[in-house]
Protein backbone atom coordinates (compact mmCIF):
# COMPACT_ATOMS: atom_id res chain seq x y z
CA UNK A 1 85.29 86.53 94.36
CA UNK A 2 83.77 89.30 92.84
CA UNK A 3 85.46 91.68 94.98
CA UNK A 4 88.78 90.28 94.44
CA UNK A 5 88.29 90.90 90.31
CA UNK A 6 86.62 94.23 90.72
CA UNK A 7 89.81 94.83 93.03
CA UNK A 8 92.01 93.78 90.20
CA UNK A 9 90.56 95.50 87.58
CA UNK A 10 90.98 98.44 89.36
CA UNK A 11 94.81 97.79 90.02
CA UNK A 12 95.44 96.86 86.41
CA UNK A 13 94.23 100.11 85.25
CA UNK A 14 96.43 101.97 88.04
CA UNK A 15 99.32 104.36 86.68
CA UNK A 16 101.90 102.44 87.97
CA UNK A 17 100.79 98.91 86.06
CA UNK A 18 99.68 100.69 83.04
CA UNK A 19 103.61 102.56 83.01
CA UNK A 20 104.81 98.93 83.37
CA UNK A 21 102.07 96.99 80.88
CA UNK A 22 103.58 100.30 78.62
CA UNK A 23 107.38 99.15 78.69
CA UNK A 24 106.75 95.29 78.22
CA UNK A 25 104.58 96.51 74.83
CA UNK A 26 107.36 98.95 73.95
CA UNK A 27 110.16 96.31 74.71
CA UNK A 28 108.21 93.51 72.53
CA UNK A 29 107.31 96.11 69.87
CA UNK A 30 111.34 96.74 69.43
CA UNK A 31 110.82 100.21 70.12
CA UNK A 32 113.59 102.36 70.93
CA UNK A 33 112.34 103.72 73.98
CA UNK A 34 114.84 103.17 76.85
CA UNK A 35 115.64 105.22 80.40
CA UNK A 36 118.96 105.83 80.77
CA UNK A 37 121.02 103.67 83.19
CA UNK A 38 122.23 106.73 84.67
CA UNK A 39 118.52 108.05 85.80
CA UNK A 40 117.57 104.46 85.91
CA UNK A 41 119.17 103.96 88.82
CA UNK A 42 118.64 107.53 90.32
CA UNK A 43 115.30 106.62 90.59
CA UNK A 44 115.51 102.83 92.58
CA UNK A 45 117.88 105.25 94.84
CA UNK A 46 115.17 107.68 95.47
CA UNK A 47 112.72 104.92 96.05
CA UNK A 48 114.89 103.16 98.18
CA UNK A 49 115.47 106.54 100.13
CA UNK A 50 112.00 107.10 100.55
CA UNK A 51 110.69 103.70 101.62
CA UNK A 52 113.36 103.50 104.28
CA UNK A 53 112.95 106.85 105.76
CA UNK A 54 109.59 106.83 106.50
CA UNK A 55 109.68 103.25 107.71
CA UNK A 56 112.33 103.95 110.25
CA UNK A 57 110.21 107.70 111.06
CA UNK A 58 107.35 105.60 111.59
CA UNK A 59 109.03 102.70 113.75
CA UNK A 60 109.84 105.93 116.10
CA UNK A 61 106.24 106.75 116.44
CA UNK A 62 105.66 103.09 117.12
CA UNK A 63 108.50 101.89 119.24
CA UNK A 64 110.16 98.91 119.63
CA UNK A 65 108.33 96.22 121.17
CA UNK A 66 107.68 92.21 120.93
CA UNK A 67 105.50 91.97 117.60
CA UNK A 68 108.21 94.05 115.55
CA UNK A 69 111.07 91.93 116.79
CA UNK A 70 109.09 88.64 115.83
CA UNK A 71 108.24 89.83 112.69
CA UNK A 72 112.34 90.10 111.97
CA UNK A 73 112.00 86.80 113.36
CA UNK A 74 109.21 85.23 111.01
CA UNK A 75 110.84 87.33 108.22
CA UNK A 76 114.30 84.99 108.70
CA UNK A 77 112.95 81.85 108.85
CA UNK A 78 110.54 82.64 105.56
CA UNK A 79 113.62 83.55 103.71
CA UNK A 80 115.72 80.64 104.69
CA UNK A 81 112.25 78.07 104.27
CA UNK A 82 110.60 79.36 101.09
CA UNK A 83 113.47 78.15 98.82
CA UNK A 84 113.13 74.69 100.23
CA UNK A 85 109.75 74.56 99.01
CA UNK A 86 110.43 75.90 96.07
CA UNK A 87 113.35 74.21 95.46
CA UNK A 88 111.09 70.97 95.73
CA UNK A 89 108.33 72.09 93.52
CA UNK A 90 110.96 72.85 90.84
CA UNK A 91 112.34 69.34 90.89
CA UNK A 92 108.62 68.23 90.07
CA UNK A 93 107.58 70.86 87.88
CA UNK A 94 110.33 71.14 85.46
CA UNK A 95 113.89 68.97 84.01
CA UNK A 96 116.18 71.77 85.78
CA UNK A 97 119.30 70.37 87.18
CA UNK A 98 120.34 70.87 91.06
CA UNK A 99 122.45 73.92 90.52
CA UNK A 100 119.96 75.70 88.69
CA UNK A 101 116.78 74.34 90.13
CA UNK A 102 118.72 76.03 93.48
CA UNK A 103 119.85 79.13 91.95
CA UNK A 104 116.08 79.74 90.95
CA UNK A 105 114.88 78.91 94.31
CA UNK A 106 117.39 81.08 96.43
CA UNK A 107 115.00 83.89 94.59
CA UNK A 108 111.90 82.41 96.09
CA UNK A 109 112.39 83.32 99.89
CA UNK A 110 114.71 87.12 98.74
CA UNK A 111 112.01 89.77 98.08
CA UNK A 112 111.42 92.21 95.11
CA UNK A 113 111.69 95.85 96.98
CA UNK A 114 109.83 97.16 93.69
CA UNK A 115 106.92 94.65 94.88
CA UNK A 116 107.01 95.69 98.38
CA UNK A 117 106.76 99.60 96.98
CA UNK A 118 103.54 98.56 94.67
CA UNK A 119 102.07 96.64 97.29
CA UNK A 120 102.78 99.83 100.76
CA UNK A 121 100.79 102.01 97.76
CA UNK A 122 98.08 100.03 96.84
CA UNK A 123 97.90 99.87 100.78
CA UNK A 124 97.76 103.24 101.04
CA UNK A 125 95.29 103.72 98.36
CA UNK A 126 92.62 101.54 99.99
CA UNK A 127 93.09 103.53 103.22
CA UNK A 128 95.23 101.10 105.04
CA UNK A 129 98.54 101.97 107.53
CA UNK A 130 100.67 99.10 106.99
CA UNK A 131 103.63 98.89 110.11
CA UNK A 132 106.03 100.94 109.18
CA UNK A 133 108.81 98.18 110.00
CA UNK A 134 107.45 96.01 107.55
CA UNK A 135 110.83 97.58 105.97
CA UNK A 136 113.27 96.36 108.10
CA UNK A 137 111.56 92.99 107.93
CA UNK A 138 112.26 93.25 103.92
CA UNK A 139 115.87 94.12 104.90
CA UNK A 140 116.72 90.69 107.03
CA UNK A 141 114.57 88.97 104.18
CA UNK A 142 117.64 89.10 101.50
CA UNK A 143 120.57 87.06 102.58
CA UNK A 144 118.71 84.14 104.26
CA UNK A 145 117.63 82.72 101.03
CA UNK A 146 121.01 83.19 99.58
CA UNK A 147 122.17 81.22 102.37
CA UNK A 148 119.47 78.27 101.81
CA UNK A 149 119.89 77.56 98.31
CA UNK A 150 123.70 77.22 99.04
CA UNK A 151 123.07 74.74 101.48
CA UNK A 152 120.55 72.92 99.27
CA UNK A 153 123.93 72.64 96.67
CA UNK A 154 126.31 71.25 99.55
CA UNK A 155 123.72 68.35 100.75
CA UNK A 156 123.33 67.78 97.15
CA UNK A 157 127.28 67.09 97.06
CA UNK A 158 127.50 69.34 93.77
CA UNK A 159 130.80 72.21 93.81
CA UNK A 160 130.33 75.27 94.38
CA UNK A 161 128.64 75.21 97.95
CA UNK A 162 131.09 77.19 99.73
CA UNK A 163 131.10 80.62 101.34
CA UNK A 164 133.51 82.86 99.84
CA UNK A 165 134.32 86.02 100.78
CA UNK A 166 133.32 87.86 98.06
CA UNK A 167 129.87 86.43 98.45
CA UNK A 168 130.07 87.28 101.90
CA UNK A 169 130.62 90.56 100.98
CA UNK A 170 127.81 90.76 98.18
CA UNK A 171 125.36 89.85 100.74
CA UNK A 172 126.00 92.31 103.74
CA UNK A 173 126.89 95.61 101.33
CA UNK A 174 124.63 95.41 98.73
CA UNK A 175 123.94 98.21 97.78
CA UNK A 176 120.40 98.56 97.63
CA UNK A 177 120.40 97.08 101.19
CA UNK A 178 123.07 99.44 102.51
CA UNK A 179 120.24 102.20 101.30
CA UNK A 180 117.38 100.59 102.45
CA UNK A 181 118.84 100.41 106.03
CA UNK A 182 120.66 103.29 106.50
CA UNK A 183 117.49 105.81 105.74
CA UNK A 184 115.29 103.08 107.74
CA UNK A 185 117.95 104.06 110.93
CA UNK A 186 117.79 107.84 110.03
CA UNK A 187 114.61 107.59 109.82
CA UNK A 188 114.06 105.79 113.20
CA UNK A 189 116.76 108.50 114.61
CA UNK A 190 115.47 111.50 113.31
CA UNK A 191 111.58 110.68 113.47
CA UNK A 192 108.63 113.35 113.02
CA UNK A 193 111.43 116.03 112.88
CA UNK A 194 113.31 114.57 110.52
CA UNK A 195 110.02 113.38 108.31
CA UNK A 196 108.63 117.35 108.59
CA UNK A 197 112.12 118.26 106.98
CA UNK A 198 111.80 116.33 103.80
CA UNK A 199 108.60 115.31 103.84
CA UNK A 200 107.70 117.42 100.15
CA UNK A 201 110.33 115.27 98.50
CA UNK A 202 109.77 111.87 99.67
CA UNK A 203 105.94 111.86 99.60
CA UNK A 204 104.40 114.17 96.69
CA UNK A 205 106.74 113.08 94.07
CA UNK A 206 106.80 109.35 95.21
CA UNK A 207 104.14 107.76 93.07
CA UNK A 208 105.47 109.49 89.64
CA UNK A 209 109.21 108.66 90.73
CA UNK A 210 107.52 104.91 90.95
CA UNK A 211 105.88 105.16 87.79
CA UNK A 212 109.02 105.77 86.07
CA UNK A 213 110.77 103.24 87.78
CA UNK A 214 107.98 100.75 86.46
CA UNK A 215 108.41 101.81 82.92
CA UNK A 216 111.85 101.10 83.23
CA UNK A 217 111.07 97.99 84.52
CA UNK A 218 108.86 97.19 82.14
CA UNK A 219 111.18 97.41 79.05
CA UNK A 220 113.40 95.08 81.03
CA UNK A 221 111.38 92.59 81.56
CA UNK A 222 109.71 92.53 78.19
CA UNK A 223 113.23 92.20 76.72
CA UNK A 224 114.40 89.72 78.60
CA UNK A 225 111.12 87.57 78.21
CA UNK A 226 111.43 88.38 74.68
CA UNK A 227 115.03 87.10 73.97
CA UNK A 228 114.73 84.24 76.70
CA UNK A 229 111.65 82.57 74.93
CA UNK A 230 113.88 79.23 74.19
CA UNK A 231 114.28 78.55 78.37
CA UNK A 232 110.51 79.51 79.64
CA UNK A 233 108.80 75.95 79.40
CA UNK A 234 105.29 75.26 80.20
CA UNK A 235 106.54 74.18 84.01
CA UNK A 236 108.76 76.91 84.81
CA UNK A 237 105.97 79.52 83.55
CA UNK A 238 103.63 77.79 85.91
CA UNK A 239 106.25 77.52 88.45
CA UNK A 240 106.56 81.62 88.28
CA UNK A 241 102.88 82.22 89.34
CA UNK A 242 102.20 78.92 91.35
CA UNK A 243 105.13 79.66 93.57
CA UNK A 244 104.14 83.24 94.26
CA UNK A 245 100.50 82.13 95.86
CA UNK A 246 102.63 79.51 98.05
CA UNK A 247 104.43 81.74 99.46
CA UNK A 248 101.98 84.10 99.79
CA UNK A 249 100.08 81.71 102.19
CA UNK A 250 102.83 81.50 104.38
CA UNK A 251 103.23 85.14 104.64
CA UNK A 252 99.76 84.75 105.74
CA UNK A 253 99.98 82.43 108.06
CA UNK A 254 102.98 84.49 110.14
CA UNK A 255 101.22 87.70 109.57
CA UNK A 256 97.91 86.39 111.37
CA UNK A 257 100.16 85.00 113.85
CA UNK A 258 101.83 88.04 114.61
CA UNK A 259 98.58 89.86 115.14
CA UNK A 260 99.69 92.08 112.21
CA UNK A 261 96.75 95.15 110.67
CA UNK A 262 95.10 94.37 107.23
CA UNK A 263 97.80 96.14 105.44
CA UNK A 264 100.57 94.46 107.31
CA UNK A 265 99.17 90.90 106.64
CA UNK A 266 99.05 92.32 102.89
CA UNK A 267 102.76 93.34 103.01
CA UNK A 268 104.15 89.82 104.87
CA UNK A 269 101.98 87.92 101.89
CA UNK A 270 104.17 90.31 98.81
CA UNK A 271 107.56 89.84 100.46
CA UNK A 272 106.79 86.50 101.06
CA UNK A 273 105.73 86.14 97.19
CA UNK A 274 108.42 88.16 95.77
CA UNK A 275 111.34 86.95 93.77
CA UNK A 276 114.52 89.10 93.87
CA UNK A 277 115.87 90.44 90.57
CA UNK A 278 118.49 92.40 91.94
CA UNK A 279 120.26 91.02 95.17
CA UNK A 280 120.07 87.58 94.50
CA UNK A 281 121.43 87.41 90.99
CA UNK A 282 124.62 90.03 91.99
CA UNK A 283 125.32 86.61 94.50
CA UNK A 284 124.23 83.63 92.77
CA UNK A 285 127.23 84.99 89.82
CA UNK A 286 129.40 84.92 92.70
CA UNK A 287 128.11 81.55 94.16
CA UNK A 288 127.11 79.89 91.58
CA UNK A 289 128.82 81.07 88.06
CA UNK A 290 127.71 77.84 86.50
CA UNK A 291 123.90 78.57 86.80
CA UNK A 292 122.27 80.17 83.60
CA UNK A 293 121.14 83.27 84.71
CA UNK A 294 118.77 83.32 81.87
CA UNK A 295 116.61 80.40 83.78
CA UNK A 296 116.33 82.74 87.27
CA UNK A 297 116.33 86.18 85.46
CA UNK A 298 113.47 85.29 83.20
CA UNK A 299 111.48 83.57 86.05
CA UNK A 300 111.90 86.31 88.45
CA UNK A 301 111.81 89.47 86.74
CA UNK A 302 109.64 88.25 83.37
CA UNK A 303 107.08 86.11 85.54
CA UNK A 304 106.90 86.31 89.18
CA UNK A 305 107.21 90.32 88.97
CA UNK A 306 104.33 91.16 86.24
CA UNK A 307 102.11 88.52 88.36
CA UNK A 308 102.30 90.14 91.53
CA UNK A 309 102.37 93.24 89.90
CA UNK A 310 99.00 93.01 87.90
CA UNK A 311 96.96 90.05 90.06
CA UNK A 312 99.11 89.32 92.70
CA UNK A 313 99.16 92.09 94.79
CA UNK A 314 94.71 92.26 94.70
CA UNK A 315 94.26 88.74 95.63
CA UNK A 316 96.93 89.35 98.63
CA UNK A 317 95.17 92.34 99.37
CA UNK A 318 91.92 90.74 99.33
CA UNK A 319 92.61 87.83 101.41
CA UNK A 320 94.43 89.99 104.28
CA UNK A 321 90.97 92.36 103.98
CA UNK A 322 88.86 89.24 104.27
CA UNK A 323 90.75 87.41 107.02
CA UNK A 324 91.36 90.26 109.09
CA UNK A 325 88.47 92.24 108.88
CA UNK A 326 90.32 95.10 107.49
């Protein structure tokens, strides 16, 4: 127990939190620091980029073989699972009606790639080589959930259940998917000849690029929390932090199954307690336009993501160190 805290101390006073802890206090201060949209979103690109290339450089070194393809595997059926159970915890923990209780819970089993980029450096950090296609399994890990909550809505018998083919096409060419993918197969194409090439921009600058990206992040999710005050009851608050630590466990579970290292057990626990903020929204407008986006935003982005962020991420890390040896 004591490791755990000491382990958390030491992640809350990390640049990357601190950048983030910075833009919440600037965001509920009313400050008028901002990043522009513009750079904003230059920097999830380069992260994106990055994360994918030398996933799919280090799946060449690795190879194709049993335990990555069940991973992809376990990775599906947590995404299309997770939002079951926390589509059922909702209905206990808070007044939320179906179409909303869903619409939060198709971000339950989707993954925050920001959390997944925290988590691979605090990896890193503590010495641990995490598989590198842990990044593919966040890839199949975004429309499966999308998929569950709109079946939760058609048993239900509510409108708005159906597969369109706009939503269809939210899912598959998302953008931030499209990136993540395409360097992961570069990557995997191009390998240590490819990495050697670009290796000074994708590795030295990575951790400020991140800490930007954080701040950023940080301003959001203050705001949002900030103006979103009158939705965020006592249950859905505890529903954003309980739900994380379920999930977590099952990411566990399949990660000890799988025979996964310490710092892939860590990884399978943060995509498995991620909410998307991103990905799942851009569909649920499509999917579900009567949902308040306020409910799921606020949850996911204002809860779930500073949770992991400051004490999520060193219990995970701690229980994959303690369980595996590592």
């Amino acid at each position: 127990m004591e490791g755990t805290l000491a382990l958390a101390a030491d992640n809350l006073t990390s640049p990357i939190i601190l950048f983030f802890v910075l833009g919440v206090a600037a965001a509920f201060a009313r400050s008028d620091l901002s990043i522009p949209e513009a750079i904003a979103k230059g920097l999830s690109i380069y992260l994106l980029f990055a994360i994918g290339f030398k996933g799919g450089a280090s799946v060449a070194n690795h190879g194709v073989d049993a335990t990555l393809v069940l991973s992809l595997v376990a990775g599906i059926i947590l995404s299309f699972v997770l939002p079951l159970v926390a589509f059922g915890l909702l209905r206990v923990m808070s007044r939320l009606s179906v179409t909303d209780a869903a619409a939060v819970a198709g971000h339950y089993g989707s993954i925050s790639i920001v959390t997944f980029v925290a988590a691979t450096s605090v990896a890193e950090s503590a010495g641990l080589s995490p598989e590198g296609y842990m990044v593919a399994v966040a890839a199949v890990m975004e429309a499966p959930a999308i998929l569950s909550a709109l079946w939760i809505i058609a048993r239900s018998g509510q409108q708005s259940g159906e597969m369109e083919q706009g939503l269809v096409r939210e899912i598959l060419l998302n953008g931030s998917i499209v990136l993540l993918v395409g360097s992961f197969l570069i990557g995997g194409i191009t390998g240590d000849e490819g990495m050697a090439m670009i290796a000074p921009f994708i590795e030295e600058p990575f951790q400020g690029v991140l800490c930007l990206f954080l701040l950023d992040m940080g301003l959001v999710a203050g705001r949002g929390l900030r103006e979103a005050k009158s939705v965020l009851t006592a249950g859905l608050f505890a529903f954003g932090v309980v739900m994380p630590l379920i999930g977590s466990l099952f990411g566990l579970a399949a990660g000890l199954a799988l025979g996964l290292s310490t710092g892939g057990v860590l990884l399978f626990m943060t995509l498995a307690a991620s909410a998307s903020y991103i990905a799942v929204p851009a569909a649920m407008r499509v999917a579900l336009p009567e949902a308040n986006p306020s409910i799921y935003l606020t949850l996911s982005l204002g809860v779930t993501f500073p949770f992991n962020l400051t004490l999520g991420i060193p219990i995970y890390l701690a229980l994959s160190q303690t369980l595996t040896g590592g």
